[in-house]
Protein backbone atom coordinates (compact mmCIF):
# COMPACT_ATOMS: atom_id res chain seq x y z
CA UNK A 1 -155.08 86.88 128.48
CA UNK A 2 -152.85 90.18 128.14
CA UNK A 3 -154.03 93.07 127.22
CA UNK A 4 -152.51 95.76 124.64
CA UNK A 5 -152.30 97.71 127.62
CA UNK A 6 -150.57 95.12 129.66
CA UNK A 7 -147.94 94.38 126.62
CA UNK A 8 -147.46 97.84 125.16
CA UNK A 9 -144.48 98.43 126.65
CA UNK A 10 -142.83 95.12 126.75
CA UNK A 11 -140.67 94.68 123.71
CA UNK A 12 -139.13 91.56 124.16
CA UNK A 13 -137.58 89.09 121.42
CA UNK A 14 -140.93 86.94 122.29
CA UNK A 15 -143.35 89.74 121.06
CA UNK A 16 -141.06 91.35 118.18
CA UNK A 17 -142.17 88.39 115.42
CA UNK A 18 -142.45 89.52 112.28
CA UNK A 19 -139.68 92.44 112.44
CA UNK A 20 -137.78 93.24 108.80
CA UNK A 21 -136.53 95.85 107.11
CA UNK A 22 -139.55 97.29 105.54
CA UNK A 23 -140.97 97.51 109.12
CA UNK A 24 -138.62 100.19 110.52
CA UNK A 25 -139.29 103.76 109.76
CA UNK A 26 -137.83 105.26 112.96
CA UNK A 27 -136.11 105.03 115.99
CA UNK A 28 -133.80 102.11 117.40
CA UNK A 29 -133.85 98.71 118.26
CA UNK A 30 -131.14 97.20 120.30
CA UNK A 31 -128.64 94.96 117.87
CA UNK A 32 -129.54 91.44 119.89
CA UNK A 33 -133.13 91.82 118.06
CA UNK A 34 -131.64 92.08 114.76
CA UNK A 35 -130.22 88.58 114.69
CA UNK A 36 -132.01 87.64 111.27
CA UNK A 37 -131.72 90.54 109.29
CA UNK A 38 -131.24 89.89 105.82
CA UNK A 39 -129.07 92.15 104.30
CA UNK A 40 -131.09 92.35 101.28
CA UNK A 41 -133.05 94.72 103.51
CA UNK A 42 -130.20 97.08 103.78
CA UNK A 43 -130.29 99.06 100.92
CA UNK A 44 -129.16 102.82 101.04
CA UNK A 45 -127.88 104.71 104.03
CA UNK A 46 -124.97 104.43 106.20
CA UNK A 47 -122.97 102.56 109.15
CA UNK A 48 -121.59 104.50 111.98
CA UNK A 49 -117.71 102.60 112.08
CA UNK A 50 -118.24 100.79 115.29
CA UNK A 51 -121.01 98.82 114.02
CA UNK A 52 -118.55 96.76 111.63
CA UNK A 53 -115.88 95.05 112.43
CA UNK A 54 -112.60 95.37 110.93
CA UNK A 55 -112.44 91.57 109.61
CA UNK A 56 -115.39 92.42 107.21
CA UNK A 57 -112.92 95.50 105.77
CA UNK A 58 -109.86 93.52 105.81
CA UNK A 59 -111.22 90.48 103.79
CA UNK A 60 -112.35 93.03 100.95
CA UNK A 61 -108.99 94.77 100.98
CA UNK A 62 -107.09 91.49 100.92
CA UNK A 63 -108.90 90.48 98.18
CA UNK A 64 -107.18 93.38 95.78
CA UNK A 65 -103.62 91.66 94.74
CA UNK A 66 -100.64 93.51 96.40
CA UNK A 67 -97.14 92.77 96.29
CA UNK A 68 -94.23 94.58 97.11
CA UNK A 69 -90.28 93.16 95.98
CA UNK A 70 -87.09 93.61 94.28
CA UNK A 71 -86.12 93.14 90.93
CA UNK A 72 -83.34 93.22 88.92
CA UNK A 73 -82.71 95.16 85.17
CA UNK A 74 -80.72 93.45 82.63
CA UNK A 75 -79.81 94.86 79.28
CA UNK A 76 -80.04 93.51 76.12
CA UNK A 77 -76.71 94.84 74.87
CA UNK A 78 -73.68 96.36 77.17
CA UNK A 79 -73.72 95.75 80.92
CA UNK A 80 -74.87 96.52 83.92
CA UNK A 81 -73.09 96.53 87.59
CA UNK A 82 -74.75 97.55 90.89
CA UNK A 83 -78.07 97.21 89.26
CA UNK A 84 -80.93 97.67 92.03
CA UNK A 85 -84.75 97.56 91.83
CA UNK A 86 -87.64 97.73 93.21
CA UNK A 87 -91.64 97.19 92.80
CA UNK A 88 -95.41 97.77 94.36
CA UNK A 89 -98.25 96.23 93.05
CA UNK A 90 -101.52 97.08 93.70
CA UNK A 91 -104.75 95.19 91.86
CA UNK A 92 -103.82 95.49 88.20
CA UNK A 93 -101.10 98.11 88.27
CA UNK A 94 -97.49 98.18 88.96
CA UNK A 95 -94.79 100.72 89.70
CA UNK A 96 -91.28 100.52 89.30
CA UNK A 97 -87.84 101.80 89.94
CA UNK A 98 -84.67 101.08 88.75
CA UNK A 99 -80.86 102.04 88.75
CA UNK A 100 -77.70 101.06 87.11
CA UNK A 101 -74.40 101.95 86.63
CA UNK A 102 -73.34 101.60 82.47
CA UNK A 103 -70.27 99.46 82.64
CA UNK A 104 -69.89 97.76 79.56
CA UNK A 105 -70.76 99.86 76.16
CA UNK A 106 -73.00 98.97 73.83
CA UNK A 107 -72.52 98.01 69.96
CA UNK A 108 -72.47 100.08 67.21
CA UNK A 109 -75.63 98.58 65.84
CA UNK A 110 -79.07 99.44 64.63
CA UNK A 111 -80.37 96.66 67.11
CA UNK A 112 -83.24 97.87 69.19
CA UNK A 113 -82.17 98.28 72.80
CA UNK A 114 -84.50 97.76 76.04
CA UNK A 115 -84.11 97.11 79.79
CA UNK A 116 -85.45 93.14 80.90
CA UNK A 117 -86.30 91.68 84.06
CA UNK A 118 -89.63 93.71 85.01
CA UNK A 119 -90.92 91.42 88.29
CA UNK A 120 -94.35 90.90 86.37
CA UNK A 121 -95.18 90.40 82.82
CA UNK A 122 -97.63 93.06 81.33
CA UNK A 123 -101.09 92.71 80.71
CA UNK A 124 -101.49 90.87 77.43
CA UNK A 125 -104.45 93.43 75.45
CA UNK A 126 -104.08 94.55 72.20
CA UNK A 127 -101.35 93.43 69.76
CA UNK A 128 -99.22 91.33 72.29
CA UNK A 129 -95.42 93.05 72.04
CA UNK A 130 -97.29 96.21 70.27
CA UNK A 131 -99.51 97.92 72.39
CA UNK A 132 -98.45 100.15 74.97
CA UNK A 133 -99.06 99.67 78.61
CA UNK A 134 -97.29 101.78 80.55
CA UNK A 135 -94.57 104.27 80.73
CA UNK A 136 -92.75 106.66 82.33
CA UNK A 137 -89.44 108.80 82.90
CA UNK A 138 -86.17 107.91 82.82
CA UNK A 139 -82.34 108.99 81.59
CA UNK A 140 -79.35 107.82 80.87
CA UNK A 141 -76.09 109.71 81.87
CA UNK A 142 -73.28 109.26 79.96
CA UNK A 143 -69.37 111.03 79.74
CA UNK A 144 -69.90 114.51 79.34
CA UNK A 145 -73.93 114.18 78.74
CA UNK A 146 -77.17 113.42 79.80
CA UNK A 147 -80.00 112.39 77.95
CA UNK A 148 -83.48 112.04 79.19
CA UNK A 149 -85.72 109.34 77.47
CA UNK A 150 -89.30 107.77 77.79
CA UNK A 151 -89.73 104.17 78.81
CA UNK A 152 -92.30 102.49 77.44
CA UNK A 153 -93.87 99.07 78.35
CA UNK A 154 -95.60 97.05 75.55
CA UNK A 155 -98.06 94.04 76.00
CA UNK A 156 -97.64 90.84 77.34
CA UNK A 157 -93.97 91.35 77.77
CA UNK A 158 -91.77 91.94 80.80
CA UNK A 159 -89.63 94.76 78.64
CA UNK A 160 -88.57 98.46 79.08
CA UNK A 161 -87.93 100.04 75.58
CA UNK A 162 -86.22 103.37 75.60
CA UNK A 163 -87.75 106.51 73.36
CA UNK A 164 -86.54 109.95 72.16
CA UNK A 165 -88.20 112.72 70.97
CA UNK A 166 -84.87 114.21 69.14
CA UNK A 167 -83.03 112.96 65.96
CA UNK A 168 -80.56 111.06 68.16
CA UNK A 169 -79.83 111.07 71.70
CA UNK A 170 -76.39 112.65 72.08
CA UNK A 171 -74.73 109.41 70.48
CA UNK A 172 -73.15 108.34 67.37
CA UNK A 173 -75.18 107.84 65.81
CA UNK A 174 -79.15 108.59 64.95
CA UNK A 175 -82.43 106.60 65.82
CA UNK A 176 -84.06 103.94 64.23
CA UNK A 177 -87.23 105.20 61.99
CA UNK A 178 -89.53 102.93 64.07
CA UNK A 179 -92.09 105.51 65.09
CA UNK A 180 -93.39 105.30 69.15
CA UNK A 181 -95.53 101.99 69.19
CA UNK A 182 -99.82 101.62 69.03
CA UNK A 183 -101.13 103.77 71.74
CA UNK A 184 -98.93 106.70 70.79
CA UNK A 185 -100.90 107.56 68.22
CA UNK A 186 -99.21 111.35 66.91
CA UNK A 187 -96.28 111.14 68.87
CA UNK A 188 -92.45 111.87 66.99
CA UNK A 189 -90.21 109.94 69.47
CA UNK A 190 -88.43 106.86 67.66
CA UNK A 191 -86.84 104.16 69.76
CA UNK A 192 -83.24 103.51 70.83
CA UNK A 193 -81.16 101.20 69.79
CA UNK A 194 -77.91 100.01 70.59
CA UNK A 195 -75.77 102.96 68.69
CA UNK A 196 -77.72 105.47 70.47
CA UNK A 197 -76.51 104.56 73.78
CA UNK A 198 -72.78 104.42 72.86
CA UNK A 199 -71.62 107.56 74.24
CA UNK A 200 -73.68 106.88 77.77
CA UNK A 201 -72.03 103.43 77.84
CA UNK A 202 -68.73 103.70 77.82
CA UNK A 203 -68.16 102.37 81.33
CA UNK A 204 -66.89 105.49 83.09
CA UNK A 205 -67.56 105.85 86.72
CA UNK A 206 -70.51 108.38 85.97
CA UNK A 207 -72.02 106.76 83.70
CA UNK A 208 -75.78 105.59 85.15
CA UNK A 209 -79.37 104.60 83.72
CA UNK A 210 -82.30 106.03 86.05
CA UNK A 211 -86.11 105.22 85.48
CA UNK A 212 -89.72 104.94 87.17
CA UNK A 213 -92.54 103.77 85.37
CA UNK A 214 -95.77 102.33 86.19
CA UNK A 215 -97.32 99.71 83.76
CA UNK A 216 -100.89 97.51 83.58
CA UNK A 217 -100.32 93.93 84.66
């Protein structure tokens, strides 16, 4: 029979039986032992890089939504030429960028105006069509003047709506009374409508709408 003596030394898988977690306070033990270790053992510290391979990171990373595309913005009122856009997506956010050039003006109406076509429909929380969001920066430049606006996405919708914070927006004539939607809770802005963006429509060859905005899908 061996002795302690004889087997002291000799740490093969054969003689390493009852080897867990709670069992290691110090030193190292080649990874060909550690065949069955359950990683419920594993519970604080840290993993030197090489030790995991890159197919465990990827399948976590893939696992986050991500999309990357065109789209195109369409106008409720007036038109649009040369109209470009683009989109990333990552998880439950999305950012976009758009461009037009204003070729066709818009009525002389109190009819609220807004930008469709957003690749993705907003998250639907809150009041569905009320709530904001997202938002962002954009402006329209007209003949002679440029005016810089807010875009604003609302719930559950796939809709830019246009804001000011002045009485009108170079146009003629002024805003709508509607007040910036829930979420904006204090702010003055009112929203555009079609007789605001008269004079930035009138289908000269300057006239352009610019915006980025990111927005919770």
């Amino acid at each position: 029979m061996a002795t302690y003596e004889a087997k002291r030394y000799d740490f093969s898988g054969a003689n390493i039986t009852a080897l867990n977690g709670s069992n290691v306070a110090s030193g190292t033990v080649a990874s060909a032992r550690l065949a069955d270790l359950a990683t419920s053992k594993i519970t604080s510290g840290t993993f030197a890089d090489a030790r995991i391979s890159s197919g465990s990171v990827t399948q976590h990373v893939t696992a986050v939504t991500q999309a990357t595309g065109t789209w195109t913005p369409s106008p409720s009122n007036g038109s649009f030429s040369n109209a470009v856009g683009r989109y990333v997506r990552v998880g439950g956010m999305c950012m976009v960028w758009g461009f037009a050039e204003l070729t066709g003006r818009t009525d002389d109406n109190t009819t609220i105006y807004y930008v469709g076509g957003l690749p993705i429909t907003s998250a639907n929380v809150g009041t569905s069509g009320e709530t904001v969001v997202g938002g962002g920066e954009c402006y329209f430049r007209g003949s002679g003047n440029s005016t810089q606006m807010f875009p604003m996405v609302r719930a559950n919708q796939s809709l830019i709506y246009f804001y000011s914070s002045g009485a009108d927006a170079g146009t003629e004539s002024s805003t709508q009374s509607n007040q910036f939607p829930q979420g904006c809770s204090g702010a003055e802005g009112k929203i555009m409508t079609n007789q605001n963006l008269r004079e930035a429509t009138q289908g000269a060859t300057n006239d352009k709408g610019y915006w980025c905005l990111q927005y919770q899908v």
